[in-house]
N, C-alpha and C. Protein backbone atom coordinates (compact mmCIF):
# COMPACT_ATOMS: atom_id res chain seq x y z
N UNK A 1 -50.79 231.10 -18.88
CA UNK A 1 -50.56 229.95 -18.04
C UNK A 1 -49.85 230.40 -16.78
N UNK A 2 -50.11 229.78 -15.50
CA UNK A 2 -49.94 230.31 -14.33
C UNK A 2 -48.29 229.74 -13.84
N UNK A 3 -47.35 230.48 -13.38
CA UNK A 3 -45.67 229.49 -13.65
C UNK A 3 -45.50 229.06 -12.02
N UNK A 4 -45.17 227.95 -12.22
CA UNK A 4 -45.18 227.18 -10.86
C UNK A 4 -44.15 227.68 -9.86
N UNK A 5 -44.02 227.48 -9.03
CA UNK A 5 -42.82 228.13 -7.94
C UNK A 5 -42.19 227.32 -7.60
N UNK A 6 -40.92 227.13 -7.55
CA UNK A 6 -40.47 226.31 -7.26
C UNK A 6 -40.11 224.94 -6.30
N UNK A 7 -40.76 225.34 -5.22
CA UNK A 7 -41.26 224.06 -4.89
C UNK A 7 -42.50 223.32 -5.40
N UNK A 8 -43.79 223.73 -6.06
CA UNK A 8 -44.20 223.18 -7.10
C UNK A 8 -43.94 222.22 -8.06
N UNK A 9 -42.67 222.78 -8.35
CA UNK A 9 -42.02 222.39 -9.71
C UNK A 9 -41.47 220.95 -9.10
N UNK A 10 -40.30 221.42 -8.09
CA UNK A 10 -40.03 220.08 -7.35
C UNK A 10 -41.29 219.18 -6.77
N UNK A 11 -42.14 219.08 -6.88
CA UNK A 11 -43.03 218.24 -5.89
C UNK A 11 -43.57 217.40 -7.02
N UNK A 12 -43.83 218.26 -8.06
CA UNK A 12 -44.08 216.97 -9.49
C UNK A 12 -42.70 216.34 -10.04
N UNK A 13 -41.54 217.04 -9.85
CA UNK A 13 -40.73 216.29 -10.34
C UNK A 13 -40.41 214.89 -9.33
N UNK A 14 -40.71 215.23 -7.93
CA UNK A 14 -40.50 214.21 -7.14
C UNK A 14 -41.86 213.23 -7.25
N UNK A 15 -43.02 213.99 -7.97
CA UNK A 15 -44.31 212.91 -7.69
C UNK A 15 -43.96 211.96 -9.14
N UNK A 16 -43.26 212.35 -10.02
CA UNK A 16 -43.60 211.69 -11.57
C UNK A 16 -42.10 210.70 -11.02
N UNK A 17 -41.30 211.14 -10.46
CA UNK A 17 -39.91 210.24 -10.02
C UNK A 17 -40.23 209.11 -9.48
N UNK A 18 -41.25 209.17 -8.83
CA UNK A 18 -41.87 207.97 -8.03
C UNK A 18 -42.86 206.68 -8.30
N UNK A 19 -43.49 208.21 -9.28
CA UNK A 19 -44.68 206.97 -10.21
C UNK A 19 -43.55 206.33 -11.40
N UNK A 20 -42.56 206.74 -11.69
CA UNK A 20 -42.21 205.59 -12.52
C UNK A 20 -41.46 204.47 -11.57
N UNK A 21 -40.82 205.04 -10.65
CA UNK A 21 -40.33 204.01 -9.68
C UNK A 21 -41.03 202.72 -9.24
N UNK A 22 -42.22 203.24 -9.36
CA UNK A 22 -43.90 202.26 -9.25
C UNK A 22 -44.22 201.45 -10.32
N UNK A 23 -43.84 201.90 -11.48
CA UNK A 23 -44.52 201.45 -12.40
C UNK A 23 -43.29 200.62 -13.06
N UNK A 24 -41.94 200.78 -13.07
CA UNK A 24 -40.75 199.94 -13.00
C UNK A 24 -40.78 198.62 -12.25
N UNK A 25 -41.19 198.52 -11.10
CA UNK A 25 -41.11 197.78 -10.29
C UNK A 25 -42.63 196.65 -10.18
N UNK A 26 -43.61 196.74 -10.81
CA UNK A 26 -44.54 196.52 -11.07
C UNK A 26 -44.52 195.78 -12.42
N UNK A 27 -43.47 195.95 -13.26
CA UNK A 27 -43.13 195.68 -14.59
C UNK A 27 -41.97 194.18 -14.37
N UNK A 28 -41.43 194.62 -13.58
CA UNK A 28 -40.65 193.65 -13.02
C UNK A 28 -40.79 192.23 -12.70
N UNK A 29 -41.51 192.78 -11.17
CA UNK A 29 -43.13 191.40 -10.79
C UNK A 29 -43.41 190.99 -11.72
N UNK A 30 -44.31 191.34 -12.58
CA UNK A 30 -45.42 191.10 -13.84
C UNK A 30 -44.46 189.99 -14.49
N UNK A 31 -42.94 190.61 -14.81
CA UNK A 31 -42.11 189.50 -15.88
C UNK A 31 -41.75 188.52 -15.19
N UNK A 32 -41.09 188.67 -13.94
CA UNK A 32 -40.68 187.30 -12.93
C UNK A 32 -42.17 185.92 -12.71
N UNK A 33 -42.94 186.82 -12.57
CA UNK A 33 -44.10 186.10 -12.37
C UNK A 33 -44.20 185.28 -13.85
N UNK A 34 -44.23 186.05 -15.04
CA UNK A 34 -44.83 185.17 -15.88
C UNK A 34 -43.33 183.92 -16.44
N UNK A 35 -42.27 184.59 -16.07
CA UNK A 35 -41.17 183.47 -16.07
C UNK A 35 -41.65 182.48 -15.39
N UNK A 36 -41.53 182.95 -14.17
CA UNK A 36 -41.82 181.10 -13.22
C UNK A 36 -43.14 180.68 -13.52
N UNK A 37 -43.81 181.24 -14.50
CA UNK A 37 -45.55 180.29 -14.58
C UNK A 37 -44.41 179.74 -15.60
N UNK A 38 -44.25 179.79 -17.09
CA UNK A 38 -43.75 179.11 -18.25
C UNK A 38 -42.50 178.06 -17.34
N UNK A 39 -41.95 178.17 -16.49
CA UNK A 39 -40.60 177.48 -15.98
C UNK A 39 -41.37 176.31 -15.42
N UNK A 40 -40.23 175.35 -16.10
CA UNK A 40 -40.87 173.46 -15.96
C UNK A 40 -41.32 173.46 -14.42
N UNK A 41 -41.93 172.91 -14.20
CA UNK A 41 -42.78 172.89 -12.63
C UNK A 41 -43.13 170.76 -13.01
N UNK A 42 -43.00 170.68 -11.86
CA UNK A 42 -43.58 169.07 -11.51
C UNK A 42 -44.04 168.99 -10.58
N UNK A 43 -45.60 168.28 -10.58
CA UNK A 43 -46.33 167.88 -9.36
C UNK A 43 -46.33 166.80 -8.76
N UNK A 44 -45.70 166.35 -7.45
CA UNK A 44 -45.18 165.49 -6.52
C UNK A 44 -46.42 164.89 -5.89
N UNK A 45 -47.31 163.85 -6.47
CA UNK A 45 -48.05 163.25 -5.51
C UNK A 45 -47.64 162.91 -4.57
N UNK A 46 -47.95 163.00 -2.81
CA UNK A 46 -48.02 162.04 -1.46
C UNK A 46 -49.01 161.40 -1.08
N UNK A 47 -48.67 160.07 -0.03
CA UNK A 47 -49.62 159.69 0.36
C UNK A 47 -49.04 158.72 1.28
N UNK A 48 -49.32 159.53 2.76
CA UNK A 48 -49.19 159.06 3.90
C UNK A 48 -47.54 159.47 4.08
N UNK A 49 -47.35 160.46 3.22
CA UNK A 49 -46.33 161.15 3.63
C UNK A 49 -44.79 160.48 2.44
N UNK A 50 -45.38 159.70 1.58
CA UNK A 50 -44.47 158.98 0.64
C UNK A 50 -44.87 158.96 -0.77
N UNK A 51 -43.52 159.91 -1.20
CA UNK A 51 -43.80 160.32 -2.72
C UNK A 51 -44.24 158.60 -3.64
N UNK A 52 -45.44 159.18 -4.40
CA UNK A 52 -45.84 157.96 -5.25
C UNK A 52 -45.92 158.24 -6.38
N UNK A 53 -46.23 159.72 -6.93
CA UNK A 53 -45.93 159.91 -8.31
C UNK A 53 -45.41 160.97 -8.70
N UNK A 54 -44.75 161.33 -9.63
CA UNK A 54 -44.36 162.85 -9.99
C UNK A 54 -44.05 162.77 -11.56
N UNK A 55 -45.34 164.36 -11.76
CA UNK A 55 -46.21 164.49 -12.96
C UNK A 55 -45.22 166.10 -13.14
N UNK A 56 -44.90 165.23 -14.49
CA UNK A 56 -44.23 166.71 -15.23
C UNK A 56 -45.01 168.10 -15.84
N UNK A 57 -45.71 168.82 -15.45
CA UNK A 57 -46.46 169.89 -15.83
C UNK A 57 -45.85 170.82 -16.92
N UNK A 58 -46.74 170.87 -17.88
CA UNK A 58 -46.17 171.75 -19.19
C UNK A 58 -47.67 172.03 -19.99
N UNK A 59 -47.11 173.13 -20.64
CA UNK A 59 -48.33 173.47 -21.52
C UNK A 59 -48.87 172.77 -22.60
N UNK A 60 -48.45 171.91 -23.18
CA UNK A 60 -48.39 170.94 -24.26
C UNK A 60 -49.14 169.90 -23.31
N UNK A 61 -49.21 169.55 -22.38
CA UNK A 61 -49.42 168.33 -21.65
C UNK A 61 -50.95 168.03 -21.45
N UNK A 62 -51.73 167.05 -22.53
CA UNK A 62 -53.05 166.94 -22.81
C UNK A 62 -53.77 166.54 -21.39
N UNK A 63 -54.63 166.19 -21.45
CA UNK A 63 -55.71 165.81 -20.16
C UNK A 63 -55.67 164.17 -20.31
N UNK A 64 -55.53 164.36 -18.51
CA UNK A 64 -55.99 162.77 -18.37
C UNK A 64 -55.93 163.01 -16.83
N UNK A 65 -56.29 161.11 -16.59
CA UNK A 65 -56.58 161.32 -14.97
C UNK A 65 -56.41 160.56 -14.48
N UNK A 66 -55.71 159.89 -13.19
CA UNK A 66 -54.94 159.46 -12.51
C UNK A 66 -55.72 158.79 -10.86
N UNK A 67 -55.97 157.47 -10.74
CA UNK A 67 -56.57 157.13 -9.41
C UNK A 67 -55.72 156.87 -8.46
N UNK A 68 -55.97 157.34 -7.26
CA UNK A 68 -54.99 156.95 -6.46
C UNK A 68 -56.12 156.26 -5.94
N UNK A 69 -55.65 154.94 -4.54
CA UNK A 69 -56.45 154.43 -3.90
C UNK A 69 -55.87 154.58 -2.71
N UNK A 70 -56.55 154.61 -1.91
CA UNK A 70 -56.15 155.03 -0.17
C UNK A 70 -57.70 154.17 0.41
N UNK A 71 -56.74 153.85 1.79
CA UNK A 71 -57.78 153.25 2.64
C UNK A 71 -58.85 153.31 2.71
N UNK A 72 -59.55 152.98 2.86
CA UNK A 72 -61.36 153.42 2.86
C UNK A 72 -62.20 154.63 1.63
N UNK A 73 -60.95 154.47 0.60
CA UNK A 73 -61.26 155.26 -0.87
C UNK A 73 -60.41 155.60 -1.55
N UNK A 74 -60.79 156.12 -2.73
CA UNK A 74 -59.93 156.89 -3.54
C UNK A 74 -60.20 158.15 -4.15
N UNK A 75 -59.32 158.29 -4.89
CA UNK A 75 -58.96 159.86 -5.09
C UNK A 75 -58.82 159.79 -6.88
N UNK A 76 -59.29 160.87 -7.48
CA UNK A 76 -59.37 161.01 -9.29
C UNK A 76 -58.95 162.33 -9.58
N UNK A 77 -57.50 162.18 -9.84
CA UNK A 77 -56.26 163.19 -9.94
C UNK A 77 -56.83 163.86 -11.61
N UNK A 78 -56.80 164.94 -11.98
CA UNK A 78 -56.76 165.14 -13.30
C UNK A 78 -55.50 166.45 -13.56
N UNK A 79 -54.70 165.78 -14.74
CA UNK A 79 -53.44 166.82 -15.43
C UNK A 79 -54.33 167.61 -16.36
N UNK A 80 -54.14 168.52 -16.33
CA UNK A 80 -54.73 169.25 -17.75
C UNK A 80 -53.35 170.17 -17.57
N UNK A 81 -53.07 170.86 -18.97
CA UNK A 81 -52.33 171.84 -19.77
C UNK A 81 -51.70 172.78 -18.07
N UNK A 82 -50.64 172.38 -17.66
CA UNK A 82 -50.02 172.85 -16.45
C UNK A 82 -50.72 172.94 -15.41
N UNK A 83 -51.76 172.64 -14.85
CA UNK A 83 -52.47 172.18 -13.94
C UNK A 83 -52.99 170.97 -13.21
N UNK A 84 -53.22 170.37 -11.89
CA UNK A 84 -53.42 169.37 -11.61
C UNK A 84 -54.52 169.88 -10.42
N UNK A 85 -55.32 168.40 -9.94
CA UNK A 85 -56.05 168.67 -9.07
C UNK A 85 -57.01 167.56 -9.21
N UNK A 86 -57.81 167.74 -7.68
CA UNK A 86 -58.87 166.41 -7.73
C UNK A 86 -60.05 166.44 -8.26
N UNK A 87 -60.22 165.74 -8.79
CA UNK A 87 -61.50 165.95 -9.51
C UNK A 87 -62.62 165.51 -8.68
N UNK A 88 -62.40 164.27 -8.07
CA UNK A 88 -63.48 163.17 -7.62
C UNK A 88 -62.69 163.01 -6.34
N UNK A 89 -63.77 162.23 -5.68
CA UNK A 89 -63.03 161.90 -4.34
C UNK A 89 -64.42 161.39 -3.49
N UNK A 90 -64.02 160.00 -2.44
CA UNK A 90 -65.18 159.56 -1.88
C UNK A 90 -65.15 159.84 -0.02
N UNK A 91 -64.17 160.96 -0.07
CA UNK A 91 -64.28 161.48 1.29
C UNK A 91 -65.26 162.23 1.90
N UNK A 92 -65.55 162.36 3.30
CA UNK A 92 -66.93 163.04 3.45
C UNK A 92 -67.42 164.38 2.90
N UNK A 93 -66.16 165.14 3.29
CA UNK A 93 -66.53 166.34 2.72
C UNK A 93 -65.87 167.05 1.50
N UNK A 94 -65.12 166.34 0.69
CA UNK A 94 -64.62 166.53 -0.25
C UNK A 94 -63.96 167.95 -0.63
N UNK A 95 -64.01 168.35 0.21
CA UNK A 95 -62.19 169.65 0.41
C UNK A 95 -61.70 169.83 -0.78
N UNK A 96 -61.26 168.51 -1.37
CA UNK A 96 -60.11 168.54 -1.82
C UNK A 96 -60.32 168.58 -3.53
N UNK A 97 -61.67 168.17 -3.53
CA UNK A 97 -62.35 168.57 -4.90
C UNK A 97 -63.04 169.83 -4.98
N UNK A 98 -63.33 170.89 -4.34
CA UNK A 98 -63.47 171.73 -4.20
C UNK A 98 -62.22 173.04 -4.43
N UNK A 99 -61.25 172.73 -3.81
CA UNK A 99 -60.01 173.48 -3.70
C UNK A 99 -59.67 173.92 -5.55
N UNK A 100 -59.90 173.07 -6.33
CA UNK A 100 -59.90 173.01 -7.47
C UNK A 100 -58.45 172.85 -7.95
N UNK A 101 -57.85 173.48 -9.34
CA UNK A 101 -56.87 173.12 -9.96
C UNK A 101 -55.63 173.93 -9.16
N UNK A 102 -54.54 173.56 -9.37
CA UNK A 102 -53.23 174.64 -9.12
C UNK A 102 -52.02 174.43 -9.95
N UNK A 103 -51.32 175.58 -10.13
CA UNK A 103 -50.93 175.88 -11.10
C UNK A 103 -49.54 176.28 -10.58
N UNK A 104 -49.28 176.73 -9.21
CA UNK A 104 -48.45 177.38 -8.54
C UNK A 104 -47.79 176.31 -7.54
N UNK A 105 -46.48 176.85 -7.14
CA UNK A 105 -46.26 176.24 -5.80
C UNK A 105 -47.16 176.53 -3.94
N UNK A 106 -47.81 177.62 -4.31
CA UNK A 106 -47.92 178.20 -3.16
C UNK A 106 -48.91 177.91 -2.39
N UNK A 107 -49.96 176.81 -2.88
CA UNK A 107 -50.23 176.27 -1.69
C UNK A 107 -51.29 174.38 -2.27
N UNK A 108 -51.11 173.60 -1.53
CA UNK A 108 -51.04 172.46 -2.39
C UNK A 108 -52.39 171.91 -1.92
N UNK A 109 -52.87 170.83 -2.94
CA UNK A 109 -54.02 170.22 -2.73
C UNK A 109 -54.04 169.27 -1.42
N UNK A 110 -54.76 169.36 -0.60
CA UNK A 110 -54.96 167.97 0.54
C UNK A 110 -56.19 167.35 0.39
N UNK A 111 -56.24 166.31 0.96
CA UNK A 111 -57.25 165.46 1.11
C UNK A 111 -56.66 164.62 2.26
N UNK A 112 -56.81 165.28 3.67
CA UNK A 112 -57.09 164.91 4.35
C UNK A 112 -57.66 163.14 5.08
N UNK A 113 -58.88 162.63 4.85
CA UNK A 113 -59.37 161.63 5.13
C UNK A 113 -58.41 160.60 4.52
N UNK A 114 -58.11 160.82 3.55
CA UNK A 114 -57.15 159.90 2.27
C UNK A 114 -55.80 160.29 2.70
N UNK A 115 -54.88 161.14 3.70
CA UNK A 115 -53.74 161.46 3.67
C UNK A 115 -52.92 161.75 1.96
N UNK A 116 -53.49 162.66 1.49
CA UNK A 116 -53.09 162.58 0.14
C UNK A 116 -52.74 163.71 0.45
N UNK A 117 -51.56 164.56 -0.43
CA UNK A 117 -51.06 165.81 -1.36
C UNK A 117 -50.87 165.92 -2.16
N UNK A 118 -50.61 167.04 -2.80
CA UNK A 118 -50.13 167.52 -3.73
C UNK A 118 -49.51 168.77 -4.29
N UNK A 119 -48.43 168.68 -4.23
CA UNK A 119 -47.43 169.96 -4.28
C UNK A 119 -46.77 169.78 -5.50
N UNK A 120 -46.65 170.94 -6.22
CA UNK A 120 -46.31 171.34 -6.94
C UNK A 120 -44.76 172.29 -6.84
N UNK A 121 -43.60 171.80 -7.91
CA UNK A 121 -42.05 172.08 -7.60
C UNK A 121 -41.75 172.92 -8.63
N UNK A 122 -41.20 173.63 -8.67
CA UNK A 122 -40.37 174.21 -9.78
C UNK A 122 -38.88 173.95 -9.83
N UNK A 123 -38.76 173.46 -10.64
CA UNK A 123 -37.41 172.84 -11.17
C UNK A 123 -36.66 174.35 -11.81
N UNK A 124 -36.85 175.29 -11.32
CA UNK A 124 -35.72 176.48 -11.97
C UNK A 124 -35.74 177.40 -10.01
N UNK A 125 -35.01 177.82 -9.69
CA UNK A 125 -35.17 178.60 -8.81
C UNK A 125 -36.12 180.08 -9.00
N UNK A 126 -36.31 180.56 -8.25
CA UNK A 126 -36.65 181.98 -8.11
C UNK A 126 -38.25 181.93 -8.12
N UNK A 127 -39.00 180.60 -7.25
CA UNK A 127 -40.08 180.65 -7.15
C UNK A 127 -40.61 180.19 -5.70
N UNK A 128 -41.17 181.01 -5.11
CA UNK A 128 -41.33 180.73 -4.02
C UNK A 128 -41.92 179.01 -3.83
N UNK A 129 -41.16 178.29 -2.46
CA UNK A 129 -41.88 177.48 -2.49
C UNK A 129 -42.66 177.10 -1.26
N UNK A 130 -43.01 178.06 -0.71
CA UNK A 130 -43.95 178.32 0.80
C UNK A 130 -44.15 179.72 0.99
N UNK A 131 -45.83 179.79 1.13
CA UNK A 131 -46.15 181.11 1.62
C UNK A 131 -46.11 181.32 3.77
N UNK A 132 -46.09 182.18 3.97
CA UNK A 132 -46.16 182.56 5.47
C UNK A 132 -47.33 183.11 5.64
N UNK A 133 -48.22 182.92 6.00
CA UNK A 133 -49.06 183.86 6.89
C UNK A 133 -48.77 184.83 7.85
């Protein structure tokens, strides 16, 4: 077997120092992340800029579905098992049934034509609650 020289030697000890530094920190994320998915979260219906309902999200929490009515239509909210989102909707282009379910704070359902939202809170800190572009 061929014996490494010593800077060799150092350059894996500094390359394997790093990949665990990587792989520590990656382990980390992975657990914070799956904390704030399990951490109580509630979804804050708006409409026209005035909270009208707020839906406690949990894993236990069976399916059902929720109408809102807004001016010139409405809107067919569905909870499923920590998720919310529109199902139905009689706006032109329906955005907002498309966008599909969310699960996260980080970016919320609209419906537009209907002035509707939907944002989603986490009731524990350490979850972002706005992304930046």
């Amino acid at each position: 077997m061929k014996k490494l020289l010593p800077y060799q030697r150092n350059a894996y000890i500094l390359s394997l120092c790093l990949l665990l530094l990587v792989a520590a920190c990656a382990a980390v994320i992975c657990m914070r992340q799956q904390a704030a998915a399990s951490g109580a979260r509630v979804a804050d219906i708006y409409q026209e800029g005035r909270l009208i309902h707020s839906i406690p999200l949990h894993e236990g929490n069976g399916g059902y579905t929720l109408t809102v009515a807004a001016a010139g239509g409405s809107n067919v909210i569905a909870v499923r098992s920590g998720r919310i989102g529109v199902i139905q909707a009689d706006c032109p282009d329906r955005l907002c049934v498309h966008q599909g379910f969310i699960s996260t704070s980080l970016l919320p359902v609209t419906c537009l034509p209907h002035r509707l939202v939907i944002r989603i809170r986490s009731l524990e800190d350490g979850e972002p609650d706005t992304v930046a572009y």
